[in-house]
Protein backbone atom coordinates (compact mmCIF):
# COMPACT_ATOMS: atom_id res chain seq x y z
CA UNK A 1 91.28 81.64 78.22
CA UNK A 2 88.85 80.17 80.57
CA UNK A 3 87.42 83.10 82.31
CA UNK A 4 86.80 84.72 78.97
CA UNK A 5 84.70 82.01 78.13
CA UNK A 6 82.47 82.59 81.19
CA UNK A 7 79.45 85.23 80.37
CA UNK A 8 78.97 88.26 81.94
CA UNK A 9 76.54 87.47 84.90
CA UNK A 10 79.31 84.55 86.04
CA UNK A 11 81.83 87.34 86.63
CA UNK A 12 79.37 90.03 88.13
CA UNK A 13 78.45 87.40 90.82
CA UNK A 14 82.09 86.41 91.23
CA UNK A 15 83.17 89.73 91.44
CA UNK A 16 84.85 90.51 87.98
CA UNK A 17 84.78 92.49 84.93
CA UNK A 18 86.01 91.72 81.51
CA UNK A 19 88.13 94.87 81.87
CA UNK A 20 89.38 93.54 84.92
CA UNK A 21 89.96 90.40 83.71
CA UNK A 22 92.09 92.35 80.47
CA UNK A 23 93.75 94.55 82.76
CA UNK A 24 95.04 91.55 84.43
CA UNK A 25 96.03 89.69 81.49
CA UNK A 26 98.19 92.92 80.19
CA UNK A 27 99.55 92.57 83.86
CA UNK A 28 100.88 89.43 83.59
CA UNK A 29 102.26 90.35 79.71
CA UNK A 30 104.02 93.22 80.83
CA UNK A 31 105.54 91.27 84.02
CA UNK A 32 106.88 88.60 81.96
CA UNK A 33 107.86 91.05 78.72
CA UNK A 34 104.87 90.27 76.48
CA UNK A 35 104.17 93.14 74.17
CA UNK A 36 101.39 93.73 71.77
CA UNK A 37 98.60 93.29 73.83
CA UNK A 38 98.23 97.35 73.75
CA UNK A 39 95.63 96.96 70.84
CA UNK A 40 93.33 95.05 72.99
């Protein structure tokens, strides 16, 4: 994924979090009926 290959001062001064960036990603799972992203 290509924001998860950015380090962590990239998303501070774009306004992210890798939680946020995970939160969205389960998001998007659950939207389209992904499962098995709960252990992440």
């Amino acid at each position: 994924m290509y924001l998860n290959d950015m380090d962590g001062d990239f998303l501070d001064d774009n306004g992210y979090s890798r939680e946020e960036v995970l939160e969205g990603m389960k998001d998007l799972a659950s939207d389209w009926g992904v499962t098995g992203l709960e252990a992440f």
